[in-house]
C-alpha atoms as a PDB file:
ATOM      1  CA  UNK A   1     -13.695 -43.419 -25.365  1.00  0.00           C
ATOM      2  CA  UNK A   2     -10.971 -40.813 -26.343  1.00  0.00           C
ATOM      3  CA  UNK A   3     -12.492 -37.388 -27.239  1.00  0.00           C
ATOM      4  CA  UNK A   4     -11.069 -33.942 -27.542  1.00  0.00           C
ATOM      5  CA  UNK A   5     -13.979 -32.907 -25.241  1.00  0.00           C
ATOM      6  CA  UNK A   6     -13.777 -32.089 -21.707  1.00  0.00           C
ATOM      7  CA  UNK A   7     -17.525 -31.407 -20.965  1.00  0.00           C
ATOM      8  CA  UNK A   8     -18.272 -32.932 -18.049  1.00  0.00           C
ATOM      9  CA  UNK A   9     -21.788 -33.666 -19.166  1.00  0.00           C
ATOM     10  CA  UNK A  10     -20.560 -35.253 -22.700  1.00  0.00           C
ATOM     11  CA  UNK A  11     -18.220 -37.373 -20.093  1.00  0.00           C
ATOM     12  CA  UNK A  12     -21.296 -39.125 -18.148  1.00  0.00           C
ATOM     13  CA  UNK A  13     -23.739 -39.308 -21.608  1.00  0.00           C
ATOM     14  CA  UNK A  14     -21.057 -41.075 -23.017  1.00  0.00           C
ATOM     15  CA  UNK A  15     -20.297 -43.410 -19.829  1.00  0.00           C
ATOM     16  CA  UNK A  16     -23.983 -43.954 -19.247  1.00  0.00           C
ATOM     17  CA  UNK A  17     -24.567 -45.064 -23.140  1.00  0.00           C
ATOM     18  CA  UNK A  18     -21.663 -48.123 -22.545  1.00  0.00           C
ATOM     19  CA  UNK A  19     -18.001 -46.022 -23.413  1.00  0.00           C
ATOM     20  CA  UNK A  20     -15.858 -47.917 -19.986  1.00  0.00           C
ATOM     21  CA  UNK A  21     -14.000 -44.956 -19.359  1.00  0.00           C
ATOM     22  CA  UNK A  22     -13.302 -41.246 -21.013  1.00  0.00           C
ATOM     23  CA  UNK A  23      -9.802 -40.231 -21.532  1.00  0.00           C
ATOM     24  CA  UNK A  24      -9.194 -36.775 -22.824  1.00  0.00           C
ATOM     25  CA  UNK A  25      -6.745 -35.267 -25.389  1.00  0.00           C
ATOM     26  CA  UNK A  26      -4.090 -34.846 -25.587  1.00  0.00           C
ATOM     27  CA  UNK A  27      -3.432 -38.609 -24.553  1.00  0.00           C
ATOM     28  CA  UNK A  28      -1.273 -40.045 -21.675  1.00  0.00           C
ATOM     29  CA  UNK A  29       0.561 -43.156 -22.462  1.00  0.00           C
ATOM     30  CA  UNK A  30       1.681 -43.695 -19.605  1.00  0.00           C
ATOM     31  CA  UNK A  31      -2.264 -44.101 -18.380  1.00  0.00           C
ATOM     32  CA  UNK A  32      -2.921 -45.977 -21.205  1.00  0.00           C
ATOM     33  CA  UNK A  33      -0.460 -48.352 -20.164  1.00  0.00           C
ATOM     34  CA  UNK A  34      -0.669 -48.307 -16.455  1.00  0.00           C
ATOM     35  CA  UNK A  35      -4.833 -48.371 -16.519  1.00  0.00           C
ATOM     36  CA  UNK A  36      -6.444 -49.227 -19.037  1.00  0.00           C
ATOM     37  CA  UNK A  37      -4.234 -51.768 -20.350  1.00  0.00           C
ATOM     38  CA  UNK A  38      -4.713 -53.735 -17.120  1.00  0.00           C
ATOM     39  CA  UNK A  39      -8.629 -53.184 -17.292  1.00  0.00           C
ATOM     40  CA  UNK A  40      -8.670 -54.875 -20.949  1.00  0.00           C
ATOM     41  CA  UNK A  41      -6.747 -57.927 -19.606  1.00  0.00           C
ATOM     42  CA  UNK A  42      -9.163 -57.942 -16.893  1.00  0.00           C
ATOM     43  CA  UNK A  43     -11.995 -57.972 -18.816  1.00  0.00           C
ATOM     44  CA  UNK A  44     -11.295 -59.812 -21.879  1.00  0.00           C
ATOM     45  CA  UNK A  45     -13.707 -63.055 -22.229  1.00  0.00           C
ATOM     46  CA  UNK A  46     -12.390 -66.540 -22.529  1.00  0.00           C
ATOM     47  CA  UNK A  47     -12.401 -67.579 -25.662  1.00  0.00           C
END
């Protein structure tokens, strides 16, 4: 989930309810790329 938010609270509803992680605004490519990119692969289902 990418949000404009940085409540901490909003942060764990929103992991609780299913979001994998919670990346803030303004966004960092360069953890897009080096995390979360990676966890997709990871977790992608055969097909």
């Amino acid at each position: 989930m990418i949000s404009g938010l940085t409540n901490e609270a909003i942060c764990a509803e929103a992991l609780e309810k299913g979001a994998d992680m919670y990346i803030t605004k303004p966004v960092d490519f360069y953890h897009l790329t080096t995390n979360i990119l990676p966890h997709l692969i990871r977790t992608k289902e055969p097909a």
